[in-house]
Structures are given as C-alpha cells and as structure tokens.
N, C-alpha and C. Protein backbone atom coordinates (compact mmCIF):
# COMPACT_ATOMS: atom_id res chain seq x y z
N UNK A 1 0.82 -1.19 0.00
CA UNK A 1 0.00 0.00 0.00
C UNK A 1 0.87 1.25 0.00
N UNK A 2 1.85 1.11 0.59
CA UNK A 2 3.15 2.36 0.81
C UNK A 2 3.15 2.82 -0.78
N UNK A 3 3.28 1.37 -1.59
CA UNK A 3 3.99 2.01 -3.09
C UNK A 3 2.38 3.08 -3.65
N UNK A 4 1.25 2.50 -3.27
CA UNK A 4 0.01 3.15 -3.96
C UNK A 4 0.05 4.43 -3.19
N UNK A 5 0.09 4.68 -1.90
CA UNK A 5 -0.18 5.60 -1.24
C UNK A 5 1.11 7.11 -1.91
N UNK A 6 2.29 6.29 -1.97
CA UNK A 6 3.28 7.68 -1.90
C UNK A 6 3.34 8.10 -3.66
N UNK A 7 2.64 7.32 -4.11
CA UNK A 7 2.10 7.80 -6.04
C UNK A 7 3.38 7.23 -6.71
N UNK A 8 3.74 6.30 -6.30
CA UNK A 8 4.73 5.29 -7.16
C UNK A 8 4.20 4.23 -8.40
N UNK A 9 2.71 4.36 -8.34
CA UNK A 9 2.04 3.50 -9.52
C UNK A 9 0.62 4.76 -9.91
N UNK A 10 0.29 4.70 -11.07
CA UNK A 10 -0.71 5.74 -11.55
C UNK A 10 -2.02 5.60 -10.26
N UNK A 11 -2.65 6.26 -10.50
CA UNK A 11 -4.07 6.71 -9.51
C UNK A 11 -4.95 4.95 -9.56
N UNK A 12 -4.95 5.41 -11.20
CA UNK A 12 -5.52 3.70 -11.47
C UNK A 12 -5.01 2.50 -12.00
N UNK A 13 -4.15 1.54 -11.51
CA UNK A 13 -3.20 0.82 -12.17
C UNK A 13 -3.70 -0.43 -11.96
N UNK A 14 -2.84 -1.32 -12.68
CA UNK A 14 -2.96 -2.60 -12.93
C UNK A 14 -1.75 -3.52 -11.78
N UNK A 15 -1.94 -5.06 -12.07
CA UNK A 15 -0.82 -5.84 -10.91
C UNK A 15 0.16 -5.25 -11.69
N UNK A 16 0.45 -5.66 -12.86
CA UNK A 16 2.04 -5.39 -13.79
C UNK A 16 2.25 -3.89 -13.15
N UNK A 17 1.24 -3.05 -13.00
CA UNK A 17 2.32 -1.63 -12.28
C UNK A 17 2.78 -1.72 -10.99
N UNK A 18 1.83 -2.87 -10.04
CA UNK A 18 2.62 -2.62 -8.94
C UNK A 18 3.90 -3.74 -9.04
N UNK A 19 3.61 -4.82 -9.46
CA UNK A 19 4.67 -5.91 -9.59
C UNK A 19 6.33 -5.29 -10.39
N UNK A 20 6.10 -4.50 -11.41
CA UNK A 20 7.18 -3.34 -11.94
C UNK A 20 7.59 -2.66 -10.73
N UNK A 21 7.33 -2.34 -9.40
CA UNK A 21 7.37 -1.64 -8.63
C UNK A 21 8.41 -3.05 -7.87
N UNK A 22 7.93 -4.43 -7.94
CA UNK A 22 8.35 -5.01 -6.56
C UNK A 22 8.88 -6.13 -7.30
N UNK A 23 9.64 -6.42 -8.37
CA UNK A 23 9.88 -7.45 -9.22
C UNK A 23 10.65 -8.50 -8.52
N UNK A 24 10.78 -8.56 -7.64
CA UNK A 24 10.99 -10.06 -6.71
C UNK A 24 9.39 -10.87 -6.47
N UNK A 25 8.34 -10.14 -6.50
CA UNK A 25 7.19 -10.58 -6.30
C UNK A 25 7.02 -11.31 -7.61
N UNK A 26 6.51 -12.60 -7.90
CA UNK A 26 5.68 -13.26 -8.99
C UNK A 26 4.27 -12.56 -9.04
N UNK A 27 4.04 -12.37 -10.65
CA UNK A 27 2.72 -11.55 -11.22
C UNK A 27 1.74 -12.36 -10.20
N UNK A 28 1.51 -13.64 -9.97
CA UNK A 28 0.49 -14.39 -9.35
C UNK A 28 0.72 -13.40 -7.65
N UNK A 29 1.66 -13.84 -7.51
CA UNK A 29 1.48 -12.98 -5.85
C UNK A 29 0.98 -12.01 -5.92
N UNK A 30 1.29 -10.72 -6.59
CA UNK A 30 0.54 -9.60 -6.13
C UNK A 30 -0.90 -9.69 -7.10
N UNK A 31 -1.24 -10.05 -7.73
CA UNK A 31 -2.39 -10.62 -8.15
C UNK A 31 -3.21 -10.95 -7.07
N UNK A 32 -2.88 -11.84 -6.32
CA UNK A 32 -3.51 -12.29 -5.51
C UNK A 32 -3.38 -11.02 -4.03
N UNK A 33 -2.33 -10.51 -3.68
CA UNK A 33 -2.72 -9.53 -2.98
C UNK A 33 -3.84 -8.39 -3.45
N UNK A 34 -3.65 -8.32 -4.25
CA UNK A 34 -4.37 -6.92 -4.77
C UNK A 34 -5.46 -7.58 -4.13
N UNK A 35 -6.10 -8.66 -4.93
CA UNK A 35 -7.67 -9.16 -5.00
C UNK A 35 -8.26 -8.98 -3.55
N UNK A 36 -7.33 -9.66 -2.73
CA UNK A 36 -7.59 -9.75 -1.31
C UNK A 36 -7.71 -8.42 -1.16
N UNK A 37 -6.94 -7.48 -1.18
CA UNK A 37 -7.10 -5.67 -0.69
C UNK A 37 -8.21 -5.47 -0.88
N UNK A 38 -9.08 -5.88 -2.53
CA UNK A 38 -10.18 -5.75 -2.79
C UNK A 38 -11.27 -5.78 -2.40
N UNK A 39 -11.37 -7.05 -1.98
CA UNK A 39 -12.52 -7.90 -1.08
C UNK A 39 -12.60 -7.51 0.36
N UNK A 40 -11.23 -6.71 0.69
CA UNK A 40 -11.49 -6.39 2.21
C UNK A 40 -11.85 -4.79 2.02
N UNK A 41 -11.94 -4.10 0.56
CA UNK A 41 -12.47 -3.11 0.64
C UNK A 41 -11.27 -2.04 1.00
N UNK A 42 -10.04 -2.36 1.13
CA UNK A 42 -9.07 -1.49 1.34
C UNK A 42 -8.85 -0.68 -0.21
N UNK A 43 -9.08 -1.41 -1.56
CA UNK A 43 -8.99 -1.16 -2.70
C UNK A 43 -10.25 -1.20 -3.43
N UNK A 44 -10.35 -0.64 -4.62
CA UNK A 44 -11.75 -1.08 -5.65
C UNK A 44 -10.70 -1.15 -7.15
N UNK A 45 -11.55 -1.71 -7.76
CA UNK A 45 -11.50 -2.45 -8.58
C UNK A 45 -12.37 -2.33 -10.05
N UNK A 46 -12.10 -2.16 -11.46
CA UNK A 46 -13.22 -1.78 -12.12
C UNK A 46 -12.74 -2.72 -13.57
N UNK A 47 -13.41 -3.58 -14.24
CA UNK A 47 -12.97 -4.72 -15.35
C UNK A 47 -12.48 -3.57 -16.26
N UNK A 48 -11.71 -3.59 -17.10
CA UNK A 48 -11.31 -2.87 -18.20
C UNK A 48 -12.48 -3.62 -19.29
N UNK A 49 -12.36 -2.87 -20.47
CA UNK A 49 -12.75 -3.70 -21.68
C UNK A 49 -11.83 -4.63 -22.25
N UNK A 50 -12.74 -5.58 -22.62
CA UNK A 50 -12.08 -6.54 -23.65
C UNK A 50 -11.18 -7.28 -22.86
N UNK A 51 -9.59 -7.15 -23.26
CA UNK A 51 -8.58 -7.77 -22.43
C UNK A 51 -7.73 -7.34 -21.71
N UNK A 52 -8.23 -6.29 -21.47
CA UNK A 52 -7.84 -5.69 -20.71
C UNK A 52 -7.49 -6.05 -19.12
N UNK A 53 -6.47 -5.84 -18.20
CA UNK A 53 -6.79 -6.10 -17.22
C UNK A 53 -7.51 -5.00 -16.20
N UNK A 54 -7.66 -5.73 -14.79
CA UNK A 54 -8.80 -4.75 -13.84
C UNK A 54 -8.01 -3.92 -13.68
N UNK A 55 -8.69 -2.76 -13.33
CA UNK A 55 -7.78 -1.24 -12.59
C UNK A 55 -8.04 -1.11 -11.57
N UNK A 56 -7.01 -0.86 -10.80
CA UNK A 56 -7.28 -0.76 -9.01
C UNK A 56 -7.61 0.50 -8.64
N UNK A 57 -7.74 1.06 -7.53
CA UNK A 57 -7.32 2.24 -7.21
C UNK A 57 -7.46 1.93 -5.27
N UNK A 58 -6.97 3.08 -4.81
CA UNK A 58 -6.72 3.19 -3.59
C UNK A 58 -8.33 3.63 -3.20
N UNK A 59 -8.85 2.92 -2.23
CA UNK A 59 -10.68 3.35 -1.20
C UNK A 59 -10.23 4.05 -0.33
N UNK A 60 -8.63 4.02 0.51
CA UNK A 60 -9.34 5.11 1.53
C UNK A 60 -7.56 5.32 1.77
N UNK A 61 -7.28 6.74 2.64
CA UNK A 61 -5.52 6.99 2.60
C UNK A 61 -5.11 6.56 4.23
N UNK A 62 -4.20 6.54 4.03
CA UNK A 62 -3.23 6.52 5.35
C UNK A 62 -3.92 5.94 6.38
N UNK A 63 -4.41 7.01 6.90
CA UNK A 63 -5.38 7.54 7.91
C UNK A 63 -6.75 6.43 8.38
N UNK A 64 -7.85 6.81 7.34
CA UNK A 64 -8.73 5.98 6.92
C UNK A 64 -8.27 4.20 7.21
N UNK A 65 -7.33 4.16 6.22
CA UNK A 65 -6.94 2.46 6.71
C UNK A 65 -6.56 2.05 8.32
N UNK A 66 -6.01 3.34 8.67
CA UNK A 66 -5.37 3.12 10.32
C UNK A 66 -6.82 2.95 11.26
N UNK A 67 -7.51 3.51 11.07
CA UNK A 67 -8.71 3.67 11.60
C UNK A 67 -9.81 2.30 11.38
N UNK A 68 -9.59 1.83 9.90
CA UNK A 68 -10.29 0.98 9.54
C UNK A 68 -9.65 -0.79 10.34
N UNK A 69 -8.69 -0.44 10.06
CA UNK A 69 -7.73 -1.86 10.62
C UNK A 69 -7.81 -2.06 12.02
N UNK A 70 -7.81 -1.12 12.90
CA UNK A 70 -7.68 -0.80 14.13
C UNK A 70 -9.03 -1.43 15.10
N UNK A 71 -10.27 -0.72 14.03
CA UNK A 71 -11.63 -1.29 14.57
C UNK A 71 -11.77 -2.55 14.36
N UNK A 72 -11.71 -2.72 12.88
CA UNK A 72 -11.75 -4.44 12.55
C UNK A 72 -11.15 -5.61 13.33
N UNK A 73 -9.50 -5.01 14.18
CA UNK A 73 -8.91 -5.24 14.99
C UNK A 73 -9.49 -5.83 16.31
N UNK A 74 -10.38 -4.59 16.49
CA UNK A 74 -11.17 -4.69 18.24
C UNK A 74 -11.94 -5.52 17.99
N UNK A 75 -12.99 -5.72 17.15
CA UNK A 75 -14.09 -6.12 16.38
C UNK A 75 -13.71 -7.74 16.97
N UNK A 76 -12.31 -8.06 16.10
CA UNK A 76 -12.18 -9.87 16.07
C UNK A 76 -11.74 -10.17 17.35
N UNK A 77 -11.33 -9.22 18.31
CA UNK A 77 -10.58 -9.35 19.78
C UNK A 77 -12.13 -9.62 20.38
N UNK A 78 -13.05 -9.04 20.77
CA UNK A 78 -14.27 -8.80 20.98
C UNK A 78 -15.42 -10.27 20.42
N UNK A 79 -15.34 -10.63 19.70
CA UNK A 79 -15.83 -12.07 18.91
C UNK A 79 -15.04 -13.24 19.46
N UNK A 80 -13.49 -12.86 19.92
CA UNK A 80 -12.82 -14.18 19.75
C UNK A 80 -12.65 -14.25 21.43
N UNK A 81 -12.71 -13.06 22.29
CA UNK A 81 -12.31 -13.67 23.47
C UNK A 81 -13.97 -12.14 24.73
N UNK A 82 -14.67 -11.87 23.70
CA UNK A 82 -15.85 -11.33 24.75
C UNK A 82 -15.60 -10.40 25.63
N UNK A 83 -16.00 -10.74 26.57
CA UNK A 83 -15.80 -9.55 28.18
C UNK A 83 -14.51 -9.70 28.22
N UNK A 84 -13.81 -10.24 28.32
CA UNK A 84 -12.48 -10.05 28.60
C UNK A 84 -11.64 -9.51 27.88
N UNK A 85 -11.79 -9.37 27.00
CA UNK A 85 -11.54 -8.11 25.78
C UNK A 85 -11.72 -6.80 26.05
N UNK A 86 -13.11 -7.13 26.31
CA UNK A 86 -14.16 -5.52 26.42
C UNK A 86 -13.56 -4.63 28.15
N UNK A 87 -13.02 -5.91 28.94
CA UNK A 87 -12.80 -5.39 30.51
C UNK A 87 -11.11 -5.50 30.06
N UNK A 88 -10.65 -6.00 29.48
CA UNK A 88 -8.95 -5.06 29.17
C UNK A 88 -9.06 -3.58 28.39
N UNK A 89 -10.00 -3.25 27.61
CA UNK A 89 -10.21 -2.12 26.92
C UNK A 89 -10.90 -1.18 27.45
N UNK A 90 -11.30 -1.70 28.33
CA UNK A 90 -12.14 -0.60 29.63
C UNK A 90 -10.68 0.21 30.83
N UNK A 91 -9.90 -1.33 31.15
CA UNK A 91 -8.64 -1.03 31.81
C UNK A 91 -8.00 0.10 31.26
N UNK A 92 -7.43 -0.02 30.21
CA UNK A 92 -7.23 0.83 29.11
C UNK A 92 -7.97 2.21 29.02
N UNK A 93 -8.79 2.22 29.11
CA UNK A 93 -9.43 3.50 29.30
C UNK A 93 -9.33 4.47 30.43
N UNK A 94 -9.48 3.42 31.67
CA UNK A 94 -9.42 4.07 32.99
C UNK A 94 -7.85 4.70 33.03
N UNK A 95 -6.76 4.37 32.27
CA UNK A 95 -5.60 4.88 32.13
C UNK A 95 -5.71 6.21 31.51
N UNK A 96 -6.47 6.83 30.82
CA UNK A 96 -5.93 7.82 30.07
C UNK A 96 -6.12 9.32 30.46
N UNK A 97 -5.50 9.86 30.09
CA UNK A 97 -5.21 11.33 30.75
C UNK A 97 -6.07 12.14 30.20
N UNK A 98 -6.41 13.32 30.50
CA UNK A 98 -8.44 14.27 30.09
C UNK A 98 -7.93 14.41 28.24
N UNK A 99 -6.51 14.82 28.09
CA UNK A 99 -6.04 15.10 26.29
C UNK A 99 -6.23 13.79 25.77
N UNK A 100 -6.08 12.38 26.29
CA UNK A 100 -6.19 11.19 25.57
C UNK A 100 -7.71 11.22 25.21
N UNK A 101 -8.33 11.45 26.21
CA UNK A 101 -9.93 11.08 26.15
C UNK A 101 -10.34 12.23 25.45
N UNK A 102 -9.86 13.07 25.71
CA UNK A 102 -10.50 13.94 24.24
C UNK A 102 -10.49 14.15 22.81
N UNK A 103 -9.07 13.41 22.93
CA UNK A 103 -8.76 12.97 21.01
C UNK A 103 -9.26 11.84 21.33
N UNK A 104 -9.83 10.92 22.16
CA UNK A 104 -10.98 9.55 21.85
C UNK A 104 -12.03 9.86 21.58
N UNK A 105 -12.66 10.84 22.32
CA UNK A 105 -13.76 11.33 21.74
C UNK A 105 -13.73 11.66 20.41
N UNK A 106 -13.16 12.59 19.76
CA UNK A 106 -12.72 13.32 18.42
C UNK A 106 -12.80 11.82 17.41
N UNK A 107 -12.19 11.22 17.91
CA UNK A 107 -12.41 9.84 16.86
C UNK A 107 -13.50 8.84 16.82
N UNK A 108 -14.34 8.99 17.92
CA UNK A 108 -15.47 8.20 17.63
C UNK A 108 -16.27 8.97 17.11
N UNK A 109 -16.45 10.21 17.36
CA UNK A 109 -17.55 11.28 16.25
C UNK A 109 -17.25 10.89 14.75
N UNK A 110 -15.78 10.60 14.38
CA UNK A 110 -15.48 10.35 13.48
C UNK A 110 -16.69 9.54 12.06
C-alpha cells in the first residue's frame, strides 16, 4: 500500500504496475494480494474492456486504513475472546489522561 499511497504506480493501475514496482514478487502474488485488498475493501476495482486487465485504485488513505484496521482489529478481539476483551479495553481507558480522552472522543464522532 506504501507504493500506492506515496504515487509510485498511476491513480488507477494494474498488478504489472505494482509488480514493476516489486519485481521479486511473482505476477500471481501480487495478483492475488491486490484481489484480497479488494474484497477487504481497502482497494476497488473496475474490469477494463475486452482484455484488458482490472484497474485498481486506492478506497481510503493513510489515515482511513489506520482507523479501519484498528476497529476491525477490536471487532475480532471482541468475537474471539468477549468480556475479557471488552474489561482489558475498559482497563485501558481508565488509564488515560483528560487530552487522551478527548482525542478519543474526536475519533469516535469520526
């Protein structure tokens, strides 16, 4: 994502632009990464005509992904182990200083 994010491959590119970017990678590997980026919605995706191949582009920057990964994060912590998740992240809370909790706030308005 570093190479899409810092504009090392066009806005809308193909695997061959990022794989030109990482040529130790086999076309199949990042093929297959991309797709996955796709499906998790980190990327979109649009068929070219004909024979073309798909064009990617970047769904969301920096930021956005940090935010997105982070929840999805809590999300599977929360599913995989319950209250005890939810009462370490509470712990966690009772730690933070009035500036922490106010840029927490700022991000759940988000």
């Amino acid at each position: 994502m570093r190479e899409i994010w810092e504009g090392h491959v066009p806005e809308s590119f193909t695997v061959r632009d990022v794989q030109a970017r990482m040529p130790e990678l086999a076309y199949n590997t990042v093929m297959t990464i991309l797709s996955r980026l796709a499906t998790r919605g980190v990327l979109t995706f649009t068929p070219a005509s004909g024979r073309s191949p798909y064009l990617y582009r970047a769904a969301m920057d920096p930021e956005q992904f940090l935010v997105w990964s982070v929840r999805r994060d809590a999300e599977r912590m929360v599913e995989r182990y319950g209250e005890v998740a939810l009462s370490a992240f509470g712990e966690q809370l009772d730690q933070l200083t009035p500036e922490q909790r106010e840029r927490l706030r700022k991000l759940i308005d988000r």
